[in-house]
C-alpha atoms as a PDB file:
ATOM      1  CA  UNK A   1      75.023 107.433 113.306  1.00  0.00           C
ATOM      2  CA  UNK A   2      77.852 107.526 111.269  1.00  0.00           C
ATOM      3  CA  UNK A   3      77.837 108.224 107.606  1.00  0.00           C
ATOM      4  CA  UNK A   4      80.018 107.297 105.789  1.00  0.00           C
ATOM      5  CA  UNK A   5      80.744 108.280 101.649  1.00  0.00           C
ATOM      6  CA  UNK A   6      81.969 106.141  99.010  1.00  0.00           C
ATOM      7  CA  UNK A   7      84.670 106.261  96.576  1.00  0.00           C
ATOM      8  CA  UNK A   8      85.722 107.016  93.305  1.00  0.00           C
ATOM      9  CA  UNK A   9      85.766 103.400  93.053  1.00  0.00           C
ATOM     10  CA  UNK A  10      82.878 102.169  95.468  1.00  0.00           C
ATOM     11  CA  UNK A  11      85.207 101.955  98.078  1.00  0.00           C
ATOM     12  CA  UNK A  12      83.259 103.193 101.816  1.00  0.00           C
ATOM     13  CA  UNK A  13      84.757 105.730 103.802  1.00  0.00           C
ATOM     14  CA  UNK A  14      83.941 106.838 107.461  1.00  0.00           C
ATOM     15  CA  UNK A  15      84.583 109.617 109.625  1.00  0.00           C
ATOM     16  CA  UNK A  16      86.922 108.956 112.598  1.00  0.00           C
ATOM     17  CA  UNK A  17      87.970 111.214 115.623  1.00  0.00           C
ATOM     18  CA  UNK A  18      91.342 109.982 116.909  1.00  0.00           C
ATOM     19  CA  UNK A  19      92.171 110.525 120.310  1.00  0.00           C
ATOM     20  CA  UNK A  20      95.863 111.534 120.995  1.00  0.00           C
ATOM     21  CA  UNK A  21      97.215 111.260 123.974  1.00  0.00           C
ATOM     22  CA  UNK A  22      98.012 114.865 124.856  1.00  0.00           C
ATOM     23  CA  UNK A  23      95.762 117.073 122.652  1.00  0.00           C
ATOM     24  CA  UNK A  24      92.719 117.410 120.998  1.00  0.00           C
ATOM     25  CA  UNK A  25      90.839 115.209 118.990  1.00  0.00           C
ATOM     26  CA  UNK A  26      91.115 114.803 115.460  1.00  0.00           C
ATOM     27  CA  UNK A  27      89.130 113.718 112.143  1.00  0.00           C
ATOM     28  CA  UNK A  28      90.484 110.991 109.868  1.00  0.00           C
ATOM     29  CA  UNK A  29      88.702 109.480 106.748  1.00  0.00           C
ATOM     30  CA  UNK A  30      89.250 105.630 107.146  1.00  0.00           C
ATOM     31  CA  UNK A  31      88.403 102.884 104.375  1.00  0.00           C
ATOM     32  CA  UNK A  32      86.195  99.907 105.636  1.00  0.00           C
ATOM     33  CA  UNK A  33      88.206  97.116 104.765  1.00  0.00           C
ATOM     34  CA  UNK A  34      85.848  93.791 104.867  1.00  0.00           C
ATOM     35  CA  UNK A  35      88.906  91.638 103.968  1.00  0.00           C
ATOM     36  CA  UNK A  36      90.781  93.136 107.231  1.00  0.00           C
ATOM     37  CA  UNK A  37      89.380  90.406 109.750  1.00  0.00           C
ATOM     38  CA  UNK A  38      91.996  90.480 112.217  1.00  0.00           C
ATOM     39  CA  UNK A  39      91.231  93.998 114.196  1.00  0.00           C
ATOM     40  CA  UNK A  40      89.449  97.203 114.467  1.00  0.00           C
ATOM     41  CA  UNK A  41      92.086 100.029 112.690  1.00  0.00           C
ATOM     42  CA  UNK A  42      95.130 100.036 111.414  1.00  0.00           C
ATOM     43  CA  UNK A  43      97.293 103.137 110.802  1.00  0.00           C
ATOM     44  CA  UNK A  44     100.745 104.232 109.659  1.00  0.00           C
ATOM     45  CA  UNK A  45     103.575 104.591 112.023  1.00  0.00           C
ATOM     46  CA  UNK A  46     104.397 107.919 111.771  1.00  0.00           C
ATOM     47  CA  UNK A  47     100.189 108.985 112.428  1.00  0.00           C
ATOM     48  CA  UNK A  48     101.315 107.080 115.673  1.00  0.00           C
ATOM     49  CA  UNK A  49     103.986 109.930 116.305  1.00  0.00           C
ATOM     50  CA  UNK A  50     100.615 112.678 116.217  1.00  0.00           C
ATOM     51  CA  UNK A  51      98.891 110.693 118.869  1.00  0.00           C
ATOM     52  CA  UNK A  52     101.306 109.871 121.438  1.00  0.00           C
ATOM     53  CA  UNK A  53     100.254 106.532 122.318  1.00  0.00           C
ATOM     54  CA  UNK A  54     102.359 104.386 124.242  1.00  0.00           C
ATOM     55  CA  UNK A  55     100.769 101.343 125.586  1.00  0.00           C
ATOM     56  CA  UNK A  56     101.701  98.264 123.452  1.00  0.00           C
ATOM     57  CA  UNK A  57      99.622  95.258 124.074  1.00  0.00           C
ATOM     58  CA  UNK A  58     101.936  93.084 121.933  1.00  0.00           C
ATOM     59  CA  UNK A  59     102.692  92.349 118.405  1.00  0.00           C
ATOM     60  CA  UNK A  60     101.012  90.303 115.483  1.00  0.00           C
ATOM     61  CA  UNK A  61     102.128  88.978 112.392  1.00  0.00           C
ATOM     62  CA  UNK A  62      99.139  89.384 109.350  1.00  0.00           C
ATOM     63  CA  UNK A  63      99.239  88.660 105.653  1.00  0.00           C
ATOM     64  CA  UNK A  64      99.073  91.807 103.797  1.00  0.00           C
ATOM     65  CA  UNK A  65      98.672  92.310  99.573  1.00  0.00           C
ATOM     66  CA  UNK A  66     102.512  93.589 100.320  1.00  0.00           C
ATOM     67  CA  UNK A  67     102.909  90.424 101.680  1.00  0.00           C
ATOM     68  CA  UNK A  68     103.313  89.307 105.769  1.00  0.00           C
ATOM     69  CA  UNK A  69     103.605  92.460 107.569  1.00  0.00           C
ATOM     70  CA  UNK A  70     104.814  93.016 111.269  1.00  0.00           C
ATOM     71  CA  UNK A  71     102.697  95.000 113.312  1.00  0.00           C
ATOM     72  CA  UNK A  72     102.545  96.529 116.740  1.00  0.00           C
ATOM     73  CA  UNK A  73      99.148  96.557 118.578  1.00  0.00           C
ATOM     74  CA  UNK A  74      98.620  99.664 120.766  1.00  0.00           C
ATOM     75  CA  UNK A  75      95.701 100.565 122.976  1.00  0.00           C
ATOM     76  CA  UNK A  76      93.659 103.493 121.203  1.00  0.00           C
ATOM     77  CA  UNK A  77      90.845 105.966 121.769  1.00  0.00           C
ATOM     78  CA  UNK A  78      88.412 106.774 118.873  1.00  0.00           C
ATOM     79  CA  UNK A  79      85.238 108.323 118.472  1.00  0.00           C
ATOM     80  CA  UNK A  80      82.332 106.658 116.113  1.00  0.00           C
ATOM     81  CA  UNK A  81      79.449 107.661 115.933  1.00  0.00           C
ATOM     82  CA  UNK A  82      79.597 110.260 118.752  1.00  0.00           C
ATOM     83  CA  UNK A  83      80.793 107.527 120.930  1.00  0.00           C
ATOM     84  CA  UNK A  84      84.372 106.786 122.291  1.00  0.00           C
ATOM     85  CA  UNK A  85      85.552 103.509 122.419  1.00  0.00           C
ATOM     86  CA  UNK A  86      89.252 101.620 123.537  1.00  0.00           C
ATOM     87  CA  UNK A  87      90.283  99.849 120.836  1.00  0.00           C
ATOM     88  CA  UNK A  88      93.431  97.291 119.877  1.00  0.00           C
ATOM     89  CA  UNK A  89      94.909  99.367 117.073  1.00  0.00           C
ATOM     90  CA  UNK A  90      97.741  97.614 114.622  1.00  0.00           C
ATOM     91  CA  UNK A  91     100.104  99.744 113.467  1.00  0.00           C
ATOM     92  CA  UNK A  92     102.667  99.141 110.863  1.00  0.00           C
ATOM     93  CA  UNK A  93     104.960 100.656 108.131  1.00  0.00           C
ATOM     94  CA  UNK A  94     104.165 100.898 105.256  1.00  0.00           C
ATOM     95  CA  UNK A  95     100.355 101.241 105.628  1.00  0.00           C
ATOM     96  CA  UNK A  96      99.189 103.115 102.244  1.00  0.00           C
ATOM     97  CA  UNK A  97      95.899 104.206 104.428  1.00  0.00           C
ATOM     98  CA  UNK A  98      94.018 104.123 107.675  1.00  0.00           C
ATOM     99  CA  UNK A  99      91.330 101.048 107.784  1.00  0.00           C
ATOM    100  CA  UNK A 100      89.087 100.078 109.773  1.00  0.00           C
ATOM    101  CA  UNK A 101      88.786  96.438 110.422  1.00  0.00           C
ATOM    102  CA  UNK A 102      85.539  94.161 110.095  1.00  0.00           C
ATOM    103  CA  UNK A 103      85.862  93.851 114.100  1.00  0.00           C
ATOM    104  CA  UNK A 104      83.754  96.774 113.859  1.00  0.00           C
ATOM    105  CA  UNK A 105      80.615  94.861 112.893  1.00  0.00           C
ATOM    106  CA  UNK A 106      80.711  92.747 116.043  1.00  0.00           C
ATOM    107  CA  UNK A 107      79.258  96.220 117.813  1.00  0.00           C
ATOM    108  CA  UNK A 108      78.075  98.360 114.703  1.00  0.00           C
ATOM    109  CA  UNK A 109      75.147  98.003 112.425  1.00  0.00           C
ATOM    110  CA  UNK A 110      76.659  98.982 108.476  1.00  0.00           C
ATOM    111  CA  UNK A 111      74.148  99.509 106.195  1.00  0.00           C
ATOM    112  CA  UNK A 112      75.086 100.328 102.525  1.00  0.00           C
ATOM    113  CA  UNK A 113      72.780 101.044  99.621  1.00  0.00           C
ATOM    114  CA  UNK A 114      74.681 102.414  96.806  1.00  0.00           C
ATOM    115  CA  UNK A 115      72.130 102.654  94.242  1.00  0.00           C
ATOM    116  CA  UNK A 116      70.716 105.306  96.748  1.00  0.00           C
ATOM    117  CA  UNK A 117      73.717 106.913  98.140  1.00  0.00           C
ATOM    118  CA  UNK A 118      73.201 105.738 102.134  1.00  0.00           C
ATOM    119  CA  UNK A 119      76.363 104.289 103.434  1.00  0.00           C
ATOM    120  CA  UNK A 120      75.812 104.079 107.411  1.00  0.00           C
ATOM    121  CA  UNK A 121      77.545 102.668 110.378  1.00  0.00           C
ATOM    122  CA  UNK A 122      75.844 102.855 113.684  1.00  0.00           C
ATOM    123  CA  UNK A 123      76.162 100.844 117.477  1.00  0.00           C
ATOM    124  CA  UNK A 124      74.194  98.050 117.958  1.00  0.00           C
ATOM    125  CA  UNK A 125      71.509  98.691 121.147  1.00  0.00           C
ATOM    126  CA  UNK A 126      72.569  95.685 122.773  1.00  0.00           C
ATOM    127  CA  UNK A 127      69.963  96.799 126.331  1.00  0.00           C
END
């Protein structure tokens, strides 16, 4: 299961191991963005440098609070909650931090109870 913390400002953070291309996993902290209903992640361009992914599965044009941003979707690996997964992963300029999408919830269970302190994000047992 993956637990996640919130923020100064009740924001919810997870745990993320990116998988680059060429080396060795690595964690991230990403914000679960609920109003981010078009994908799974989205990251800066030059995190794409550290992960040396190359396979573009085409390009999308999304309404950011900057305003309509270009982005470029790649094919990425991840690990949540101590599983890997493929994912489409937008990546832009200009991204002030790495968020996960609501595309997450099609497959995850996220249960949040603030008052108590549990912030959780687990895979749906679909067998």
């Amino acid at each position: 299961m993956g637990i996640g913390t919130f923020g100064a400002d009740g924001e919810l953070f997870f745990e993320l191991k990116l998988i680059p291309t060429v080396s060795e996993p690595f964690d991230i902290q990403a914000l679960f963005d609920t109003g981010f209903t078009d994908g799974w992640l989205v990251l800066n361009t030059q995190d794409l440098q550290a992960l040396e992914w190359s396979e573009v599965l085409g390009q999308s044009k999304m309404r950011t609070a900057r305003g309509e941003t270009t982005f470029y979707i790649y094919k990425g690996k991840v690990i949540i909650d101590d599983i890997e997964v493929t994912i489409p992963v937008h990546v832009g300029r200009d991204v002030p931090e790495t968020a996960m999408g609501s595309a997450w919830l099609d497959i995850m269970k996220l249960i949040v109870n603030k008052p108590s302190g549990v912030l959780t994000l687990e895979m749906i047992n679909n067998s």
